[in-house]
N, C-alpha and C. Protein backbone atom coordinates (compact mmCIF):
# COMPACT_ATOMS: atom_id res chain seq x y z
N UNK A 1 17.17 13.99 5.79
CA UNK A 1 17.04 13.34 4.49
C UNK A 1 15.61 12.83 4.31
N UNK A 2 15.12 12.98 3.36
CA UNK A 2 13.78 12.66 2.90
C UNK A 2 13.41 11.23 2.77
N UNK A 3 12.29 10.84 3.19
CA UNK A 3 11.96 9.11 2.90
C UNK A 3 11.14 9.06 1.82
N UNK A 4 11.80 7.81 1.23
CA UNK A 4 11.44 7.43 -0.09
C UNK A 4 10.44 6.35 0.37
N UNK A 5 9.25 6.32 -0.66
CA UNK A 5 7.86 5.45 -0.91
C UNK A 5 8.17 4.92 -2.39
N UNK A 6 7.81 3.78 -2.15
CA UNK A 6 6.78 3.38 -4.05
C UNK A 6 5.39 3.23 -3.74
N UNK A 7 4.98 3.37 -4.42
CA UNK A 7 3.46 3.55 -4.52
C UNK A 7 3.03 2.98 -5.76
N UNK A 8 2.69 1.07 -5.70
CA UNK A 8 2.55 0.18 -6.73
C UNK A 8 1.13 0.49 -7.43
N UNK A 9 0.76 0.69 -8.74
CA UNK A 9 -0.34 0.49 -9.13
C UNK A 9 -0.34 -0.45 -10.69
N UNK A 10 -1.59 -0.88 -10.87
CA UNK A 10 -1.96 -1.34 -11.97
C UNK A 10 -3.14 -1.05 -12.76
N UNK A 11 -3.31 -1.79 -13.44
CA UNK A 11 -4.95 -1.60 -13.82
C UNK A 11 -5.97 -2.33 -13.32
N UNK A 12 -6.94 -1.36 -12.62
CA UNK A 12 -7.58 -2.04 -11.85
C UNK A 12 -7.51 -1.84 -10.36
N UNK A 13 -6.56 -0.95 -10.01
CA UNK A 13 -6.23 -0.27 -8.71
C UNK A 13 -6.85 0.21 -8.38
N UNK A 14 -8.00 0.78 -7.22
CA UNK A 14 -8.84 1.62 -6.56
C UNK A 14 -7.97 2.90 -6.85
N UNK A 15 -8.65 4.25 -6.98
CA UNK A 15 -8.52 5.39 -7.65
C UNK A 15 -8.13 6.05 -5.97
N UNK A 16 -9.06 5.49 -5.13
CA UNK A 16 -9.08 6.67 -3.82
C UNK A 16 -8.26 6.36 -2.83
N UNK A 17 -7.88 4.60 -3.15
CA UNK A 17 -6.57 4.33 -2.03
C UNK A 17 -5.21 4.90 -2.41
N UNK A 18 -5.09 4.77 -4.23
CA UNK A 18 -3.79 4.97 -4.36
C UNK A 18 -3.36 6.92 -4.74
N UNK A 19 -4.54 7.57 -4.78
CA UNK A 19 -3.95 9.05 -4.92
C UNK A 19 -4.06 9.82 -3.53
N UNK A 20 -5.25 9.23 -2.50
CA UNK A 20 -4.85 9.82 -1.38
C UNK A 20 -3.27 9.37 -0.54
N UNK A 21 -3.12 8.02 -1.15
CA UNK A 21 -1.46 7.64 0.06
C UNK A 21 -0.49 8.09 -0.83
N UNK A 22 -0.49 8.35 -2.04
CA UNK A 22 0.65 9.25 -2.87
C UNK A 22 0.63 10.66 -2.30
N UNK A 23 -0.81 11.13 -2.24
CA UNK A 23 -0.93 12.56 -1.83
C UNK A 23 -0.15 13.41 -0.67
N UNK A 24 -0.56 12.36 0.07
CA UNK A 24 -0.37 12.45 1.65
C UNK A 24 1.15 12.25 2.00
N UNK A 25 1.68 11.23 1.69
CA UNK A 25 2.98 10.76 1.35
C UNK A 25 3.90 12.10 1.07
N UNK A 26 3.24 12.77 -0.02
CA UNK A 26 4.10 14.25 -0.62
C UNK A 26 4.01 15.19 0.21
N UNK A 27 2.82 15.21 0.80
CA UNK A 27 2.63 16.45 1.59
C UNK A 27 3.59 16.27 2.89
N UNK A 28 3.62 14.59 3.46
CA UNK A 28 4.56 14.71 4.59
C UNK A 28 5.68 14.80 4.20
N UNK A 29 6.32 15.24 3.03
CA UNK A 29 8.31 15.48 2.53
C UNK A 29 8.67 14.15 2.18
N UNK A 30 8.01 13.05 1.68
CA UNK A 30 8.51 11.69 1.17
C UNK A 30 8.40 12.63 -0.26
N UNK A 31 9.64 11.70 -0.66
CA UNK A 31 10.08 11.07 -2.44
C UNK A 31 9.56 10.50 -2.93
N UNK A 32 7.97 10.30 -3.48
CA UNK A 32 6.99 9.29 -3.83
C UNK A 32 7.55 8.93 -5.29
N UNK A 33 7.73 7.71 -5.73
CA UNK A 33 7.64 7.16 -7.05
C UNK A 33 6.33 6.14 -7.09
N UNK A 34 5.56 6.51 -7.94
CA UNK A 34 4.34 5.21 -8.43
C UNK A 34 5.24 4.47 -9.57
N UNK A 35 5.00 3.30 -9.67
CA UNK A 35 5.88 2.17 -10.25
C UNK A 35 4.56 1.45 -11.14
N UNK A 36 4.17 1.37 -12.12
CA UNK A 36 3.57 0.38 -12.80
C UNK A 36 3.54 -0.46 -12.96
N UNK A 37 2.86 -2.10 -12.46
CA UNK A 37 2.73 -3.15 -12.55
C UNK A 37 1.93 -3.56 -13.44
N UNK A 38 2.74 -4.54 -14.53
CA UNK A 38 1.93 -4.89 -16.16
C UNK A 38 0.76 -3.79 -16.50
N UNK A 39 0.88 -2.85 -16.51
CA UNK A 39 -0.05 -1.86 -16.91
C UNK A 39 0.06 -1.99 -18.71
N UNK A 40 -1.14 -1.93 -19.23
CA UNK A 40 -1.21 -2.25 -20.72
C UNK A 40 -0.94 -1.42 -21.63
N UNK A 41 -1.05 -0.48 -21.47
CA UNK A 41 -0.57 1.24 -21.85
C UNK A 41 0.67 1.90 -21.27
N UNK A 42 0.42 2.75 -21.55
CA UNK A 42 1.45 4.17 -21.07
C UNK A 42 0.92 4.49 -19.65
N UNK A 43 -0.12 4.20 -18.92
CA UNK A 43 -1.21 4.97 -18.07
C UNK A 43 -1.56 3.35 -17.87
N UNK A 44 -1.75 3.41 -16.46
CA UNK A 44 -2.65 2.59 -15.48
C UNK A 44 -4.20 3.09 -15.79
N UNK A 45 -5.20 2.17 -16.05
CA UNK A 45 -6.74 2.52 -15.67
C UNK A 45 -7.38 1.93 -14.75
N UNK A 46 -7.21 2.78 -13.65
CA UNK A 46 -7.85 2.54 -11.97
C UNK A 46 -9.53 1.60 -12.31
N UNK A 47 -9.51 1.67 -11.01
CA UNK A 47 -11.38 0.73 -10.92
C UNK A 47 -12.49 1.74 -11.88
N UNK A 48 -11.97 2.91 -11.73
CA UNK A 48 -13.43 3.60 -11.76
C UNK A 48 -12.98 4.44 -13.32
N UNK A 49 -11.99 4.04 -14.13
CA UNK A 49 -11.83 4.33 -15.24
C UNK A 49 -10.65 6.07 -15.31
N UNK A 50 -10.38 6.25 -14.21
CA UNK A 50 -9.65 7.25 -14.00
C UNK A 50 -7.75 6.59 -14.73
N UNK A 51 -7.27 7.30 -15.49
CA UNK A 51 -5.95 7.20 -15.96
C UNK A 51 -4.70 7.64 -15.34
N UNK A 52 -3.74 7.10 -14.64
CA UNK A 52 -2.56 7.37 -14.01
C UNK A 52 -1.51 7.13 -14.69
N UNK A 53 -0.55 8.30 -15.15
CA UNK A 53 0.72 7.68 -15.53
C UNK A 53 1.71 7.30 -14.58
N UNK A 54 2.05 5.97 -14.30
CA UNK A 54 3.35 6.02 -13.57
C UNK A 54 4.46 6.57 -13.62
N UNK A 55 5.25 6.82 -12.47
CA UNK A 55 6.44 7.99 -12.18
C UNK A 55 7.43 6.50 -13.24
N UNK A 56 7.03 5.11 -12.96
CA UNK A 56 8.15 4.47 -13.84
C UNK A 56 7.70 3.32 -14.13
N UNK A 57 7.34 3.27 -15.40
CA UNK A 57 6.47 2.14 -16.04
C UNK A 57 6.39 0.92 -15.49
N UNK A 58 7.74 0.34 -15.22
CA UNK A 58 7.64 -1.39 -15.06
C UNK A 58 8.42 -1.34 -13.68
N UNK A 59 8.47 -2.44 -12.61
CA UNK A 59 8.53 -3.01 -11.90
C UNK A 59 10.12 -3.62 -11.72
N UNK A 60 11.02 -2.71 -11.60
CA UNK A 60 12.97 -3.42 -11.78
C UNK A 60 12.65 -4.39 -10.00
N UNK A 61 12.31 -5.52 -9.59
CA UNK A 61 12.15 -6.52 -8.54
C UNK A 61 13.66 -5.86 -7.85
N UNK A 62 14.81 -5.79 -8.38
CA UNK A 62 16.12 -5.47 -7.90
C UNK A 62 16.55 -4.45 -7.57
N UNK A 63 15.64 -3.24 -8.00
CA UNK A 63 15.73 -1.58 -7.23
C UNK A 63 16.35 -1.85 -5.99
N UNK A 64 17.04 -0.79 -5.47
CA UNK A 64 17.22 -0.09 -4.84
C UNK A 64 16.29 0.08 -3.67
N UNK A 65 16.02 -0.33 -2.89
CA UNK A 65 14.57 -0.43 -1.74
C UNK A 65 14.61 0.62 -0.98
N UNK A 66 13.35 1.53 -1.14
CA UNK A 66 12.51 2.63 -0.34
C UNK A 66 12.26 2.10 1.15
N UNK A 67 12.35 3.32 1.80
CA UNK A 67 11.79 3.48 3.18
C UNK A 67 10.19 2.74 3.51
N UNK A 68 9.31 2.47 2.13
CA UNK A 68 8.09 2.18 2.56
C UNK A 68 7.52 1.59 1.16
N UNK A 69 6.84 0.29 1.13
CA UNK A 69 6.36 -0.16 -0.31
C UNK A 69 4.94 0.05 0.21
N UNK A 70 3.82 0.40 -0.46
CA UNK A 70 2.73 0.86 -0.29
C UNK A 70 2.23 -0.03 -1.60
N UNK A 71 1.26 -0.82 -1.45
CA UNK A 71 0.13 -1.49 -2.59
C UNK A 71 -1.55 -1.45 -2.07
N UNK A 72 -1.79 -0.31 -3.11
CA UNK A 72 -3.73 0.01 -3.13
C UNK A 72 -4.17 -1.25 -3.59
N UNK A 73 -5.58 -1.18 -3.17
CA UNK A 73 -6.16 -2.38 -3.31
C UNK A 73 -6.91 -2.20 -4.65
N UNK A 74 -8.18 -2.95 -4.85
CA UNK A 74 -9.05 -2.63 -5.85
C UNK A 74 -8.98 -4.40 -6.57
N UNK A 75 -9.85 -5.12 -6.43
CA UNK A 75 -9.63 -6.38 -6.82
C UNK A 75 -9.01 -6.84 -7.76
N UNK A 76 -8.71 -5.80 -9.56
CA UNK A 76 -8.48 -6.22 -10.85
C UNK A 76 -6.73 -5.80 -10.15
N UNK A 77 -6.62 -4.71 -9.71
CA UNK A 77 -5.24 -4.34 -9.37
C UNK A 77 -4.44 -5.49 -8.63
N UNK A 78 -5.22 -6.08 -7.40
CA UNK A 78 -4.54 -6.85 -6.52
C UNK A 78 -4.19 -8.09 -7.35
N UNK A 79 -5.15 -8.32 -8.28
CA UNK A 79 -4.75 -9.69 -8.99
C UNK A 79 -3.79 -9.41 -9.74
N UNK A 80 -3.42 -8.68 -10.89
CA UNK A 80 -2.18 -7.84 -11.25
C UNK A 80 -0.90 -7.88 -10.21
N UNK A 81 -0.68 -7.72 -9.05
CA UNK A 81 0.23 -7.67 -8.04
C UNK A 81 0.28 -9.41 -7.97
N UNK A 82 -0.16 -9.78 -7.56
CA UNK A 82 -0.46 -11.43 -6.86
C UNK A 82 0.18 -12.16 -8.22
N UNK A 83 -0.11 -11.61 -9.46
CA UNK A 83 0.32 -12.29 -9.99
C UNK A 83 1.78 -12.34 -11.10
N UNK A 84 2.35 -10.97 -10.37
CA UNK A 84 3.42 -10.51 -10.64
C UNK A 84 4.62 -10.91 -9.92
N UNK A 85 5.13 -11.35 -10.69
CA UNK A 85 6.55 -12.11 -9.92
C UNK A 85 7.84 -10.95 -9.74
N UNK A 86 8.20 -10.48 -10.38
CA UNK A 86 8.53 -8.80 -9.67
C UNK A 86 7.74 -8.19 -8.59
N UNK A 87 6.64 -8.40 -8.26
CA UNK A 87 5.96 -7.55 -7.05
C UNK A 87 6.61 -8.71 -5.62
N UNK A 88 5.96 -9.81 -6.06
CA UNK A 88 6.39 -10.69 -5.49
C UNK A 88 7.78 -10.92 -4.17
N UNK A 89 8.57 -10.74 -5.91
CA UNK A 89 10.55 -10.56 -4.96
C UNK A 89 10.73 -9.01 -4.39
N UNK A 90 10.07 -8.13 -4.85
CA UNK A 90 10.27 -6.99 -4.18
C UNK A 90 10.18 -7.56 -2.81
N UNK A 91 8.49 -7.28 -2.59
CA UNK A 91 8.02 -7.92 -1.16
C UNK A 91 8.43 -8.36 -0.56
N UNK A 92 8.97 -9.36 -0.45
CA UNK A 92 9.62 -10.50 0.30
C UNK A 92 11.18 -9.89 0.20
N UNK A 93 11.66 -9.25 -0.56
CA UNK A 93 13.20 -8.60 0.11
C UNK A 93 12.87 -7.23 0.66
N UNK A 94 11.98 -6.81 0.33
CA UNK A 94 11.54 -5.92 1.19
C UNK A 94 11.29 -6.11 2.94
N UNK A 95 10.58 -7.42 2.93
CA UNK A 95 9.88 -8.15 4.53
C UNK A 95 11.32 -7.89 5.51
N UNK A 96 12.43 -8.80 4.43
CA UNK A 96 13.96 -9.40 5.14
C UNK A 96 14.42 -8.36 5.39
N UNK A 97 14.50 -7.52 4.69
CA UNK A 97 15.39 -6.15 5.00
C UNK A 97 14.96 -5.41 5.75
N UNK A 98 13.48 -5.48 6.03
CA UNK A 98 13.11 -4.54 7.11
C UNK A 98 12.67 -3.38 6.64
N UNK A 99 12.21 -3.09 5.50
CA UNK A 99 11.09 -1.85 4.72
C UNK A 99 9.69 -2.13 5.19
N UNK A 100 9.08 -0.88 5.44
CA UNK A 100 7.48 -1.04 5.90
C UNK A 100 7.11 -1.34 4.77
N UNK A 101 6.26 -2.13 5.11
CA UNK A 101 5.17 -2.38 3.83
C UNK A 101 3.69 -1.95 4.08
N UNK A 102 2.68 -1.52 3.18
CA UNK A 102 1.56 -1.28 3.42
C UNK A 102 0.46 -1.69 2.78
N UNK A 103 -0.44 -2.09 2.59
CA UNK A 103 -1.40 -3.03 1.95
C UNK A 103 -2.70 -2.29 2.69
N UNK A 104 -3.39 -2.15 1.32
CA UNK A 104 -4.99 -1.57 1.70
C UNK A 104 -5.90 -2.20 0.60
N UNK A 105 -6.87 -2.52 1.26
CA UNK A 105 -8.30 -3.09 1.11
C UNK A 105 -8.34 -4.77 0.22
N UNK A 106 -8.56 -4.95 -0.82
CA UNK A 106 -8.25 -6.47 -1.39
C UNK A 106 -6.69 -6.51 -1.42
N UNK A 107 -5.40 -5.25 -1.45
CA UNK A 107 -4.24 -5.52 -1.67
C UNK A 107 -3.80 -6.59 -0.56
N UNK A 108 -4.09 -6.36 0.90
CA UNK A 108 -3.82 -7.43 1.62
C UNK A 108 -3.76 -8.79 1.43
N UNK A 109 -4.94 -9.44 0.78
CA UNK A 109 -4.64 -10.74 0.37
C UNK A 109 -2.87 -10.75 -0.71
N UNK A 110 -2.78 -9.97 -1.32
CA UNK A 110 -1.47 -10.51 -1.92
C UNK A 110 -0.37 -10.47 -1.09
N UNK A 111 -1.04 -9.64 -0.20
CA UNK A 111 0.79 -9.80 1.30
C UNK A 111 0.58 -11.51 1.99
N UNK A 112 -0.92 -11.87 1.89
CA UNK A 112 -1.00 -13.29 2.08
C UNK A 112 -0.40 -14.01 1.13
N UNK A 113 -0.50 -14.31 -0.17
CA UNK A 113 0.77 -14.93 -1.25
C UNK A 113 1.65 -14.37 -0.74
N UNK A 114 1.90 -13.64 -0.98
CA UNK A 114 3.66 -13.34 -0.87
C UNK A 114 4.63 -14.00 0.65
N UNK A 115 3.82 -13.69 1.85
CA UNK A 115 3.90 -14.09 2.68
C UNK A 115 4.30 -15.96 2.93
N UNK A 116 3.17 -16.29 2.27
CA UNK A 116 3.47 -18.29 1.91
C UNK A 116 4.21 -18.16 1.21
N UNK A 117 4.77 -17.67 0.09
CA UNK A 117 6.05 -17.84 -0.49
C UNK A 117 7.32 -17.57 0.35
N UNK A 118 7.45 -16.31 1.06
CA UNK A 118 8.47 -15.92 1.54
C UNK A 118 8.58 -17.13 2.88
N UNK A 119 7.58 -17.05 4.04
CA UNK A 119 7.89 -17.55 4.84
C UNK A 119 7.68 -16.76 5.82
N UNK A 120 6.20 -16.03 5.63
CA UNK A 120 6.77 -14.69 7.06
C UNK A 120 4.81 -14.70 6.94
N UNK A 121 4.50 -14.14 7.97
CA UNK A 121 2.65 -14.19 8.06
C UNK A 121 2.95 -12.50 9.44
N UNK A 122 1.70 -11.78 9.78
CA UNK A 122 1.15 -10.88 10.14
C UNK A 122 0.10 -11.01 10.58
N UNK A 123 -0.08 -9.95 11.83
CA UNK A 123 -1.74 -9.42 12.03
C UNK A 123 -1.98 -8.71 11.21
N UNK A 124 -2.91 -8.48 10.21
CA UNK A 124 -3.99 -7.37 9.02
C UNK A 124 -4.99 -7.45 9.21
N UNK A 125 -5.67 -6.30 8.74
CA UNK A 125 -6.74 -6.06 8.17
C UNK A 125 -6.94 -6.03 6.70
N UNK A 126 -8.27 -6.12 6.22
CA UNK A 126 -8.46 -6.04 4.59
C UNK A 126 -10.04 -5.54 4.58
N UNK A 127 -10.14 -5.31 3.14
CA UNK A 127 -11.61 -5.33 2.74
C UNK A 127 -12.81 -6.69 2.81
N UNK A 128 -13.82 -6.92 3.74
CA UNK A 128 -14.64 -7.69 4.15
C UNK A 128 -14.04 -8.74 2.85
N UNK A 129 -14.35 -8.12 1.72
CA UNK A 129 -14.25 -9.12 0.75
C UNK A 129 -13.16 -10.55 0.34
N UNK A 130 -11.96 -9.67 1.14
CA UNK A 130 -10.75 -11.24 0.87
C UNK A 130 -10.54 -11.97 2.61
N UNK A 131 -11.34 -11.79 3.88
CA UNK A 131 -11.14 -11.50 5.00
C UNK A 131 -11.20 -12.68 4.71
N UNK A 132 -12.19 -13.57 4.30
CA UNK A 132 -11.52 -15.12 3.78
C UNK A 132 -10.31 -15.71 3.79
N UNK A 133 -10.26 -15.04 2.80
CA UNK A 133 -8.66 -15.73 1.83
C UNK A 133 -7.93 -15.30 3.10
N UNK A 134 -7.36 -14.24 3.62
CA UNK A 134 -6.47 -13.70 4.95
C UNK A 134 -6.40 -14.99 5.79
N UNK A 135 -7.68 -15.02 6.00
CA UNK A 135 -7.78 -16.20 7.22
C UNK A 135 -7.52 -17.99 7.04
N UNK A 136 -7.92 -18.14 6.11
CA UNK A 136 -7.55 -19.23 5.05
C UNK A 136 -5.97 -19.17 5.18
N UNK A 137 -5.27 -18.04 4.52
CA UNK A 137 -4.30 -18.33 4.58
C UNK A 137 -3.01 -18.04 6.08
N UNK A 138 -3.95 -18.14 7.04
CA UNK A 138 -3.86 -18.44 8.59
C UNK A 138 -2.47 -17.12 8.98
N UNK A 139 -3.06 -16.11 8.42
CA UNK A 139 -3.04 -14.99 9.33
C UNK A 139 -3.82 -14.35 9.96
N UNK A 140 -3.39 -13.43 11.29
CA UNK A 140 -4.16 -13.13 12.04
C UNK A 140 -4.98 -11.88 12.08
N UNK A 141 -6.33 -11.95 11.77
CA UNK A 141 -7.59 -11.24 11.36
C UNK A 141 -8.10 -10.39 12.29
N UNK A 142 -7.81 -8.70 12.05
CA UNK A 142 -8.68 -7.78 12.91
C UNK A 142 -9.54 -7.10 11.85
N UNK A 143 -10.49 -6.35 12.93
CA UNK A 143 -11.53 -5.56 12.18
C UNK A 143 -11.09 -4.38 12.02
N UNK A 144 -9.96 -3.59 12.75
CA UNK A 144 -9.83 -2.36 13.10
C UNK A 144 -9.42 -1.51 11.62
N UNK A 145 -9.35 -0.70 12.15
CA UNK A 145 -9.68 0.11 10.42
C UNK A 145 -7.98 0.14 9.31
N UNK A 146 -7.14 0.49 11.14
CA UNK A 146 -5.93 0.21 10.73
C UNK A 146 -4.95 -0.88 11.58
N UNK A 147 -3.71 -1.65 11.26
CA UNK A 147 -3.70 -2.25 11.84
C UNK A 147 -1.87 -2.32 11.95
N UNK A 148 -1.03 -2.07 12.29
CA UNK A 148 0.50 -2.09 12.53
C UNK A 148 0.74 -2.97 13.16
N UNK A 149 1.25 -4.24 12.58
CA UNK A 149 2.55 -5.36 12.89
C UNK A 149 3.37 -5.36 12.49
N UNK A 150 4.54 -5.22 13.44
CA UNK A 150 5.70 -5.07 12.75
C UNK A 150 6.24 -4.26 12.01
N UNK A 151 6.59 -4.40 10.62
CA UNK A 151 6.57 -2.67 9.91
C UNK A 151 5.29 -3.73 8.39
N UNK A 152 4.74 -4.64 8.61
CA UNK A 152 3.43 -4.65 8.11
C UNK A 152 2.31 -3.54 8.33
N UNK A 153 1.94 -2.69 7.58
CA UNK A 153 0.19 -1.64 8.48
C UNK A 153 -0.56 -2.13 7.01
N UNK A 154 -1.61 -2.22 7.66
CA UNK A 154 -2.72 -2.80 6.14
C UNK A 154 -4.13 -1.85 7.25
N UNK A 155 -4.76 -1.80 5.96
CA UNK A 155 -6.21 -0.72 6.04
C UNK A 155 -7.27 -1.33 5.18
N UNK A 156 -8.69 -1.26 5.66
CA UNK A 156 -9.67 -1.55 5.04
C UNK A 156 -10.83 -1.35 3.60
N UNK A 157 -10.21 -0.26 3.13
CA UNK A 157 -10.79 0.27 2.12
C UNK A 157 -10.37 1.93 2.08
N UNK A 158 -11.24 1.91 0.79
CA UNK A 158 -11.48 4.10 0.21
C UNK A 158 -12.35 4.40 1.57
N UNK A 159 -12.25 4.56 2.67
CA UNK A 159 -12.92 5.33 3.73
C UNK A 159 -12.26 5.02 4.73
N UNK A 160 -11.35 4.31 4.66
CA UNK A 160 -9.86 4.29 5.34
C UNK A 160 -8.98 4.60 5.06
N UNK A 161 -8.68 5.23 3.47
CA UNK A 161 -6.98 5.67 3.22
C UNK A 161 -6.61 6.86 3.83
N UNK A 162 -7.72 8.11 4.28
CA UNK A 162 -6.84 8.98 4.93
C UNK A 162 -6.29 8.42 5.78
N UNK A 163 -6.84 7.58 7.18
CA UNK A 163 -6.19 7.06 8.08
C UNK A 163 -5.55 6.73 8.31
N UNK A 164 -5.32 5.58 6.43
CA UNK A 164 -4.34 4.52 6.81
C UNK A 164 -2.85 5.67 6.49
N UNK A 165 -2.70 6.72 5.23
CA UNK A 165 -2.18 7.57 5.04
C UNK A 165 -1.24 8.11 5.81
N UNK A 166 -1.91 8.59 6.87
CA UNK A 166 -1.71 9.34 8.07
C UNK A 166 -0.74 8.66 8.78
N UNK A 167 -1.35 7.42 9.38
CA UNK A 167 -0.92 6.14 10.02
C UNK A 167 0.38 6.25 9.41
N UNK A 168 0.57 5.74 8.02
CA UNK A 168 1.97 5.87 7.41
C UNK A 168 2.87 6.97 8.06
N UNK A 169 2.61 8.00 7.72
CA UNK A 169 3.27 9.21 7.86
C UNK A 169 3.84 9.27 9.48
N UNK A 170 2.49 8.55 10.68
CA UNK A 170 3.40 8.73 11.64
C UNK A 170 4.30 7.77 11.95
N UNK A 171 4.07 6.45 11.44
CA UNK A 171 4.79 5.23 11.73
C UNK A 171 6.39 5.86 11.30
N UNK A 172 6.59 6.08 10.49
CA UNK A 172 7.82 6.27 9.59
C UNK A 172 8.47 8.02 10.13
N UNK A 173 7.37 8.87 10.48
CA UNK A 173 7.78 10.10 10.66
C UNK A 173 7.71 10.99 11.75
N UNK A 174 6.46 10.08 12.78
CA UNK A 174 6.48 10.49 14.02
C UNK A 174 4.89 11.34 13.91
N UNK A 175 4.81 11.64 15.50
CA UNK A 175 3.27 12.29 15.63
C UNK A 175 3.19 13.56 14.97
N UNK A 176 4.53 14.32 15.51
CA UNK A 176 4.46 15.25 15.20
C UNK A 176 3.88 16.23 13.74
N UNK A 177 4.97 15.01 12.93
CA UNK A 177 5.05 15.58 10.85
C UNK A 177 3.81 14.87 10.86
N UNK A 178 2.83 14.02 11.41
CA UNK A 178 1.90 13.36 10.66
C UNK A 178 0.29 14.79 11.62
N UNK A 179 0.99 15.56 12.71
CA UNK A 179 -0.09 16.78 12.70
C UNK A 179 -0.15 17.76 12.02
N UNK A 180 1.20 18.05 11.49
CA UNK A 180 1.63 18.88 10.65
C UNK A 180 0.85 18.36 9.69
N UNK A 181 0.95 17.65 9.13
CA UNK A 181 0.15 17.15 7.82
C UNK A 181 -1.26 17.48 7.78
N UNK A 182 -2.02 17.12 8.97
CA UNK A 182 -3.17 16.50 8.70
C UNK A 182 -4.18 17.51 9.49
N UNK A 183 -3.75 18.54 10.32
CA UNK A 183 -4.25 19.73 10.74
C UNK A 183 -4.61 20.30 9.29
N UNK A 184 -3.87 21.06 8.51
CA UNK A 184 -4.21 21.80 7.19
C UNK A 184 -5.26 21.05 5.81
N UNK A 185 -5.28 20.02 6.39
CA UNK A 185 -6.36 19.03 5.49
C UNK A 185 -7.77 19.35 6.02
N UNK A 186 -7.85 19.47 7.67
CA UNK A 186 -9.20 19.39 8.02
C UNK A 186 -10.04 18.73 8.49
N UNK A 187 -8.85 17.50 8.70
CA UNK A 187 -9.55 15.96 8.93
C UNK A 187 -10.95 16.10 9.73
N UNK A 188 -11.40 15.09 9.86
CA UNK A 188 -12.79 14.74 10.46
C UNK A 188 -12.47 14.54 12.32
N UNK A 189 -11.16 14.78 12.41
CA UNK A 189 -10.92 14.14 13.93
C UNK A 189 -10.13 16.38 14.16
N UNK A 190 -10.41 16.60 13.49
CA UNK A 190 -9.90 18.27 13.54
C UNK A 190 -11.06 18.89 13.33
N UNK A 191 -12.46 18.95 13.31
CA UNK A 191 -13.96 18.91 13.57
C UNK A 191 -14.23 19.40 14.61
């Protein structure tokens, strides 16, 4: 049976975190849905002005919970999430139930909110830029590019999503489906 992803975006989402971990996601046999968070349109407009329609406009907090919640970073996006109270209760019934969650580059700081709300903290990584706020909000801070606690994995930026991608694919699918994958791409570690 196939594993199901959401793949949260808004406006303001980094363009290269959230179409390479959708990408990658498909290519390993996941059920990807992108979910729209307060998006102002019909179409999300990423950081860099690129247009995404979501697989499903708004945010039901009470779905049905996927094998894996995935949130791209991109600062205008993460604030959009952080300040979404549907992203919010997902998250945190997501944490309890035991769904991976994944957070890349500024998205990490909102697993920090969500986290003080719920009651639950992690080792992550993030983009230099919120490594602050992370630490501030007294979770525990690595540099590494990727980082797996628990079924928490958070990644550092667009020059980490293949990795962090990948990372996904084997956490959830094993070494094997994540060589399968990533042999026919070409990666930089297949060089």
């Amino acid at each position: 049976m196939a594993k199901k992803a959401f793949v949260l975006v808004a406006d303001g989402s980094e363009e290269i975190e959230f179409v390479t971990v959708y990408a990658v996601l498909v290519r390993a046999g996941f059920l990807v849905c992108s979910i729209g968070v307060n998006i102002s349109d019909s179409f999300a407009r990423l950081s860099r002005g690129v247009k995404v329609i979501p697989d499903v406009q708004s945010l039901d907090p009470e779905t049905q919970l996927p094998d894996l919640i995935v949130l791209p970073g991109g600062a205008p996006g993460t604030k959009a999430f952080e300040e979404s109270g549907a992203v919010a209760k997902l998250i945190n019934r997501a944490q309890k139930e035991g769904v991976y969650i994944g957070a890349i580059c500024a998205a990490t700081k909102a697993l920090v909110r969500f986290g003080a709300e719920g009651g639950w903290k992690a080792k992550v990584t993030s983009h230099p830029s919120v490594q602050e706020a992370v630490v501030e909000g007294g979770w525990e801070y690595s540099q590494d590019r990727v980082v797996l606690d628990g079924k928490i994995i958070t990644s550092r930026g667009p020059g980490t999503s293949l990795l962090f991608a990948l990372t996904l694919v084997e956490t959830l699918c094993g070494r094997e489906k994540r060589e399968e994958v990533e042999r026919p791409m070409i990666t930089a570690s297949e060089l």
